[in-house]
C-alpha atoms as a PDB file:
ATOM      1  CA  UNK A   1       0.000   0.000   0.000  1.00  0.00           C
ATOM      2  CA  UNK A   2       1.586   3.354  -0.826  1.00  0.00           C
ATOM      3  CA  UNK A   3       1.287   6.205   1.651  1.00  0.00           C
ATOM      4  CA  UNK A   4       1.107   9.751   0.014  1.00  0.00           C
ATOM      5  CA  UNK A   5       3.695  11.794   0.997  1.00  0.00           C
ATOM      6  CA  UNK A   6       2.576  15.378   1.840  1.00  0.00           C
ATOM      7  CA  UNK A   7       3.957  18.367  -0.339  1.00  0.00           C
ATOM      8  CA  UNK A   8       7.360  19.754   0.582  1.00  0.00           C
ATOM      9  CA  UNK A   9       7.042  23.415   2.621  1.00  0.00           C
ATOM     10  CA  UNK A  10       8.711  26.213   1.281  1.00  0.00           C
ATOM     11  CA  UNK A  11       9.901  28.875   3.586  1.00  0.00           C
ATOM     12  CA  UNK A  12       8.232  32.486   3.394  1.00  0.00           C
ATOM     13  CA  UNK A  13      10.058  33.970   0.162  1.00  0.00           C
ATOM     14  CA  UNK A  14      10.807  37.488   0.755  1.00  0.00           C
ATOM     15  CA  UNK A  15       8.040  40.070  -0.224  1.00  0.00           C
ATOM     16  CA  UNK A  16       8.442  42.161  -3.484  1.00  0.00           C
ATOM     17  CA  UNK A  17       8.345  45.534  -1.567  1.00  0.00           C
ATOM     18  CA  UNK A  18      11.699  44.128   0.883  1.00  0.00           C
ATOM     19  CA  UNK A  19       9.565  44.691   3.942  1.00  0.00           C
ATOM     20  CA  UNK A  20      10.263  42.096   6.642  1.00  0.00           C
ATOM     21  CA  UNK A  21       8.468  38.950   7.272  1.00  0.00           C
ATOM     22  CA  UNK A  22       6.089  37.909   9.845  1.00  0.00           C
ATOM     23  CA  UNK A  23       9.398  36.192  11.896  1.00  0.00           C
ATOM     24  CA  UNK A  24      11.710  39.025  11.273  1.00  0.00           C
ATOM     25  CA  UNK A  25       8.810  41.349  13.016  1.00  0.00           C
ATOM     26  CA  UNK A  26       8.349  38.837  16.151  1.00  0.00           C
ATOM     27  CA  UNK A  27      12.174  38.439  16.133  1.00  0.00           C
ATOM     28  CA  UNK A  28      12.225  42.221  16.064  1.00  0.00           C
ATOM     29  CA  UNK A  29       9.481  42.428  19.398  1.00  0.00           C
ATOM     30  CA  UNK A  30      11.226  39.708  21.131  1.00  0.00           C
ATOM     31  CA  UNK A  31      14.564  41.362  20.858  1.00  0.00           C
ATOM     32  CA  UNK A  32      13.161  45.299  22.369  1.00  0.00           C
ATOM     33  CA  UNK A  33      11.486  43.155  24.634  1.00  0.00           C
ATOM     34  CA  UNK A  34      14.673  41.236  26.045  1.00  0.00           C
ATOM     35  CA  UNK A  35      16.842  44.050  26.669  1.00  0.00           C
ATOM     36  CA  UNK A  36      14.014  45.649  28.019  1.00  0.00           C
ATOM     37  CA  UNK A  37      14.418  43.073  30.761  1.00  0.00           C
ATOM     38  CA  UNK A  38      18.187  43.281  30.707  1.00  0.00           C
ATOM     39  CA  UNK A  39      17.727  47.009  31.689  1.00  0.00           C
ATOM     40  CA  UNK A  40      15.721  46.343  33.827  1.00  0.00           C
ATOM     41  CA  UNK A  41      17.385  43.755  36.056  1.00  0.00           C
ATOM     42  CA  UNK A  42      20.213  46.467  35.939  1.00  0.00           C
ATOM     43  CA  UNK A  43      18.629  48.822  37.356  1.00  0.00           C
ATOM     44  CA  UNK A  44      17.203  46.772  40.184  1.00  0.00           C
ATOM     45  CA  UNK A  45      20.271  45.365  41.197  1.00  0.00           C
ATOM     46  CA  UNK A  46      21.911  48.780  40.827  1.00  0.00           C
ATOM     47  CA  UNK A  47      18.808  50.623  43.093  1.00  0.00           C
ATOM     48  CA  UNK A  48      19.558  47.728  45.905  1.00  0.00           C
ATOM     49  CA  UNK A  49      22.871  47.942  46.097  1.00  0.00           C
ATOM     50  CA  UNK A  50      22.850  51.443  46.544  1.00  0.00           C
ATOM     51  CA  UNK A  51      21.016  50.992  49.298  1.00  0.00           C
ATOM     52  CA  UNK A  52      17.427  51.621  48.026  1.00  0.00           C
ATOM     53  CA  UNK A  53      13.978  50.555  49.023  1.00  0.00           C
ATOM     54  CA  UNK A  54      12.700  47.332  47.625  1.00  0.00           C
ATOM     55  CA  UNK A  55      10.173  49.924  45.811  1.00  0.00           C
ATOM     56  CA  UNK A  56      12.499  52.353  44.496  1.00  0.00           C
ATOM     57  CA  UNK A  57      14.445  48.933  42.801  1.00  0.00           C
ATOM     58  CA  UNK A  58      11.013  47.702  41.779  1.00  0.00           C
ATOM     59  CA  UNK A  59      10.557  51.065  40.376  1.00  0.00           C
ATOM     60  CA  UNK A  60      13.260  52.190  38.523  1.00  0.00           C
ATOM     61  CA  UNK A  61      13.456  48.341  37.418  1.00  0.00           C
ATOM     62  CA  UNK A  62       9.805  49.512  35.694  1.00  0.00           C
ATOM     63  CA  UNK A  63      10.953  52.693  34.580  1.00  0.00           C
ATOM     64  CA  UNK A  64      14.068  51.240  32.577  1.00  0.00           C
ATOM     65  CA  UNK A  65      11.991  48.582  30.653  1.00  0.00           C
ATOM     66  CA  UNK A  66       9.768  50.739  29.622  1.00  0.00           C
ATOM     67  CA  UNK A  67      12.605  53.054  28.467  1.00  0.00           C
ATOM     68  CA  UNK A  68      14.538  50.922  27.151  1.00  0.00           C
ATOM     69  CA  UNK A  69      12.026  48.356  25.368  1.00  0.00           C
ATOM     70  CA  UNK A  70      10.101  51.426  23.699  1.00  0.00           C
ATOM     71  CA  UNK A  71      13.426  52.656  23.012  1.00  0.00           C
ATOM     72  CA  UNK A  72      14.462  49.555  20.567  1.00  0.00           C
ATOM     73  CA  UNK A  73      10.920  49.484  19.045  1.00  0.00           C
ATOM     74  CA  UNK A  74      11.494  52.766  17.721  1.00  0.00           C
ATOM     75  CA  UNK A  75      15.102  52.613  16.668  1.00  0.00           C
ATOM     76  CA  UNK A  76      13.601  48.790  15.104  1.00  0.00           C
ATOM     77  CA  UNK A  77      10.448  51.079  13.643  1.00  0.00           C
ATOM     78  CA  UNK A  78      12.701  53.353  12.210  1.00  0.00           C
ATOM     79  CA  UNK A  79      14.504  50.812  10.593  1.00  0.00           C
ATOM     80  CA  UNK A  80      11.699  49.300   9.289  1.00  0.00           C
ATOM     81  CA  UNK A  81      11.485  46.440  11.058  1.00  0.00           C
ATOM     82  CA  UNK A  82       7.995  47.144  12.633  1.00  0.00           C
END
């Protein structure tokens, strides 16, 4: 009995236009959104070892993602990765 093999997949070919794929824009999210966390771990470590409340670390650990994360979406945006 012969089993039907099912057709070969072909990655995503690149648009005509050169704007990114659906994976380069995830890749592009994923990437503001990990050194959003990077910054922010920074700063937490950096507010409690100065001394400062757990809040003040929990803050400026807050303040620096957001910073930083919307930072790289917009350098990414401007690049025209978003």
């Amino acid at each position: 009995m012969a089993t039907a093999t099912p057709p070969a997949t072909t990655p995503d070919p690149q648009p005509a236009d050169n704007s990114p794929t659906k994976t380069e824009k995830v890749m592009a999210v994923v990437i503001a959104i990990l050194c959003g966390i990077v910054a922010a771990l920074i700063a937490f470590i950096l507010t409690r070892h100065l001394d400062g409340t757990m809040l003040a670390g929990i803050g400026a650990s807050g303040t620096s993602f957001l910073a930083v994360a919307g930072f790289i979406a917009w350098i990414e945006e401007k690049l025209h990765l978003l």
